[in-house]
C-alpha atoms as a PDB file:
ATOM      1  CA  UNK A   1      75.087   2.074  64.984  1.00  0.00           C
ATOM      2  CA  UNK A   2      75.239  -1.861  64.425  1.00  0.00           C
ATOM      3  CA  UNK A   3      76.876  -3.077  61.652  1.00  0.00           C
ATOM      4  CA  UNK A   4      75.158  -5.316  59.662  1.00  0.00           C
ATOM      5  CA  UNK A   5      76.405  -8.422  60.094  1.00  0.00           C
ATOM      6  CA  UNK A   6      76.130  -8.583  63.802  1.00  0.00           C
ATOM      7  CA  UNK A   7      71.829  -7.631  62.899  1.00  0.00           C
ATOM      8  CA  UNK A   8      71.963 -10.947  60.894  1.00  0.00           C
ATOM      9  CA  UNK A   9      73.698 -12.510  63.124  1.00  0.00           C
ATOM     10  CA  UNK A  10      71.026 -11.989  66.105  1.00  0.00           C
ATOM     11  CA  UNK A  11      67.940 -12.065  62.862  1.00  0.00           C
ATOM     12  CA  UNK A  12      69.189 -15.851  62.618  1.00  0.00           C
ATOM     13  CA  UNK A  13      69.149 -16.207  66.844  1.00  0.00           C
ATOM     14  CA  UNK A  14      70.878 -17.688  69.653  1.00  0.00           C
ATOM     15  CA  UNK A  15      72.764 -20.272  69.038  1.00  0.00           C
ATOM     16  CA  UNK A  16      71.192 -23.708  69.080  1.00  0.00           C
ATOM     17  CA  UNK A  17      73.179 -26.262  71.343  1.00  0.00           C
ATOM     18  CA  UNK A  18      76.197 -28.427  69.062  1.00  0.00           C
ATOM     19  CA  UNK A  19      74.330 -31.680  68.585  1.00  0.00           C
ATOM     20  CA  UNK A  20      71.577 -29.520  67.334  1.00  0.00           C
ATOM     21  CA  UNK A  21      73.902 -27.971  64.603  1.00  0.00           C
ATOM     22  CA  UNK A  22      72.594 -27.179  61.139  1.00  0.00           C
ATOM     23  CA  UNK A  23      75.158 -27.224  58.764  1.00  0.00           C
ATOM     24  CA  UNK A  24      73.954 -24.292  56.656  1.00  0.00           C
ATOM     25  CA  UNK A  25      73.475 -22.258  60.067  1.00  0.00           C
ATOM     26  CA  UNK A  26      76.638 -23.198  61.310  1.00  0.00           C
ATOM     27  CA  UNK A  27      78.251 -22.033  58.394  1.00  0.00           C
ATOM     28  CA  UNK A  28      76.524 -18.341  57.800  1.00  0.00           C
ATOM     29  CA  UNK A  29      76.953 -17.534  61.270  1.00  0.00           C
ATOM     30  CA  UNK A  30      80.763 -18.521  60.925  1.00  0.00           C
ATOM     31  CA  UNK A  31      80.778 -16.851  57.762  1.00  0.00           C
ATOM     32  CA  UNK A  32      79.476 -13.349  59.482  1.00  0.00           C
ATOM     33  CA  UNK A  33      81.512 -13.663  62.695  1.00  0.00           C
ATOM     34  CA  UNK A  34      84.664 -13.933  60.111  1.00  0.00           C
ATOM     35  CA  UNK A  35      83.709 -10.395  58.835  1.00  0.00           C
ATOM     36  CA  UNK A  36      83.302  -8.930  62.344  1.00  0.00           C
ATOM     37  CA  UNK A  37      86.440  -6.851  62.875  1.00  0.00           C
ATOM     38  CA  UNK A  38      87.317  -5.751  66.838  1.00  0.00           C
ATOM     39  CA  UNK A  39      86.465  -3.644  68.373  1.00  0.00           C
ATOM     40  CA  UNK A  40      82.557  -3.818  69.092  1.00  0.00           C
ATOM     41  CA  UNK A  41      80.630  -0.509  70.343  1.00  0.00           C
ATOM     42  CA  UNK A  42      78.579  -0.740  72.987  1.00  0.00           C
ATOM     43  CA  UNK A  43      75.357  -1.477  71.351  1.00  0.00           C
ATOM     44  CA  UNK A  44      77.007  -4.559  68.935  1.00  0.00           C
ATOM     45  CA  UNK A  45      78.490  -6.101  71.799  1.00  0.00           C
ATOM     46  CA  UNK A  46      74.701  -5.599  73.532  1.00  0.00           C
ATOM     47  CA  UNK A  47      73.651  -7.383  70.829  1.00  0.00           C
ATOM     48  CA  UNK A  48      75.908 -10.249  70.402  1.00  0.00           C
ATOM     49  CA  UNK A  49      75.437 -11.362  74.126  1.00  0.00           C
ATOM     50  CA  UNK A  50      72.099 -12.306  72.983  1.00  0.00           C
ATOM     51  CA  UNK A  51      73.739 -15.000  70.701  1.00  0.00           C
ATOM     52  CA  UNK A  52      74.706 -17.521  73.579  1.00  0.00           C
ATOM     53  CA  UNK A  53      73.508 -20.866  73.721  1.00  0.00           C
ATOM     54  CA  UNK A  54      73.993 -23.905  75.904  1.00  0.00           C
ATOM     55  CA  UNK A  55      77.401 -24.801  75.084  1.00  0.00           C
ATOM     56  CA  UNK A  56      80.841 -23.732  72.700  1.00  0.00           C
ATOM     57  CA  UNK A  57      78.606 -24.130  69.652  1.00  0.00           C
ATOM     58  CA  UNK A  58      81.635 -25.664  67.974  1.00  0.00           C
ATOM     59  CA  UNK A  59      83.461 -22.579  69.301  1.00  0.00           C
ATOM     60  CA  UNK A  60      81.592 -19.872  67.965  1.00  0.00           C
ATOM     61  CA  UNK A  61      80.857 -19.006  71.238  1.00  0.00           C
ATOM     62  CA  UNK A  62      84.073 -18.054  72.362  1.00  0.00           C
ATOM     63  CA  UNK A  63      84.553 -16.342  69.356  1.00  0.00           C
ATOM     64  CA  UNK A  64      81.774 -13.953  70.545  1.00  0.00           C
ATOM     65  CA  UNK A  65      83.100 -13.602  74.038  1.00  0.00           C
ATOM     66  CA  UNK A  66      86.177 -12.263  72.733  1.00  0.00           C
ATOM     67  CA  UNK A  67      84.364  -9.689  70.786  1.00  0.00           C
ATOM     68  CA  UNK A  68      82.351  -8.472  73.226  1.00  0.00           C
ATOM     69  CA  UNK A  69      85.420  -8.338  75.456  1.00  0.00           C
ATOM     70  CA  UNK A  70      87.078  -5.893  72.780  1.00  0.00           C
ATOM     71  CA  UNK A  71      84.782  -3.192  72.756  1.00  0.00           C
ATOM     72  CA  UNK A  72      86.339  -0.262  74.609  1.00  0.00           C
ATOM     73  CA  UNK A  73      83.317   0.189  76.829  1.00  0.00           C
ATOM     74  CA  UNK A  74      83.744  -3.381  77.916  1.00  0.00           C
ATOM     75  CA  UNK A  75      82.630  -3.811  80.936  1.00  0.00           C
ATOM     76  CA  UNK A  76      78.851  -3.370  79.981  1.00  0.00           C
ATOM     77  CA  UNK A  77      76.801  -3.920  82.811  1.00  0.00           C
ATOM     78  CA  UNK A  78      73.186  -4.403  81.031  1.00  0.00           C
ATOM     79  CA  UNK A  79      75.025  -7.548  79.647  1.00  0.00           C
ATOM     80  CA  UNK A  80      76.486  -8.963  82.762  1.00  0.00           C
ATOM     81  CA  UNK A  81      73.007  -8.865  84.378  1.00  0.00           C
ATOM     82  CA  UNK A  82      71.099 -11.118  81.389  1.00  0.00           C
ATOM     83  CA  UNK A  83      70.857 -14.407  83.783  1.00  0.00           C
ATOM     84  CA  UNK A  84      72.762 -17.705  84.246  1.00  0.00           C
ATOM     85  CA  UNK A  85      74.132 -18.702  80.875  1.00  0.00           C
ATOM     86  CA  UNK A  86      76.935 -19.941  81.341  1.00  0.00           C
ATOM     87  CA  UNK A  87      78.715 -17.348  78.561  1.00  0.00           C
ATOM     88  CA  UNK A  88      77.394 -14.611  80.563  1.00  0.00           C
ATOM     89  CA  UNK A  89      78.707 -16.035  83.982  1.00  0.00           C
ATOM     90  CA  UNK A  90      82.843 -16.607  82.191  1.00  0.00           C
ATOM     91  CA  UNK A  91      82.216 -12.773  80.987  1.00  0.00           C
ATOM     92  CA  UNK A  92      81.347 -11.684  84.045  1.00  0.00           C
ATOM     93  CA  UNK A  93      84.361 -13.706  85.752  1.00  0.00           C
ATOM     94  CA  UNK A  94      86.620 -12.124  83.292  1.00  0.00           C
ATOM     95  CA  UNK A  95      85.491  -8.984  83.869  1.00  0.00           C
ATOM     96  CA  UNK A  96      86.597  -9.114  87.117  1.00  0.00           C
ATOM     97  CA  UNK A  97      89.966 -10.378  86.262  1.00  0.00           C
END
């Protein structure tokens, strides 16, 4: 089951690269990443690796890695193999760690 936060979350989509920032945006997906308590199951964390953008986003990005990193299924393969992003390269990295 996903919570429902983390479906709004991905309903608003990946996040748009910093200069790019829309202040209302910015602040409902901080807002809903606030209420996100660790750890993720399998299928949230799924789910929020679908969020990464080009860049930090103001560091909203690393705020998903680390949730994704605490679910207790972590590592999650399907997620690993979703391209070149650059969040999904440091989370496979870490993975490996």
């Amino acid at each position: 089951m996903i919570r429902t936060e983390i479906e709004e979350l991905v309903r608003l989509g990946s996040f748009p690269r910093s200069e790019d920032v829309q202040p209302v945006l910015i602040e409902r997906q901080q807002k809903l990443l606030g209420t996100i308590l660790p750890p993720v199951s399998a299928e949230e964390a799924k789910e929020l690796a679908t969020l990464f953008g080009a860049d930090d986003y103001f560091g909203l990005a690393w705020t998903v890695l680390h949730l994704i990193e605490s679910g207790p299924q972590w590592p999650l393969t399907e997620c690993l193999a979703k391209g070149s992003n650059e969040w999904i390269i440091k989370l496979s990295k870490r993975s490996k760690d």
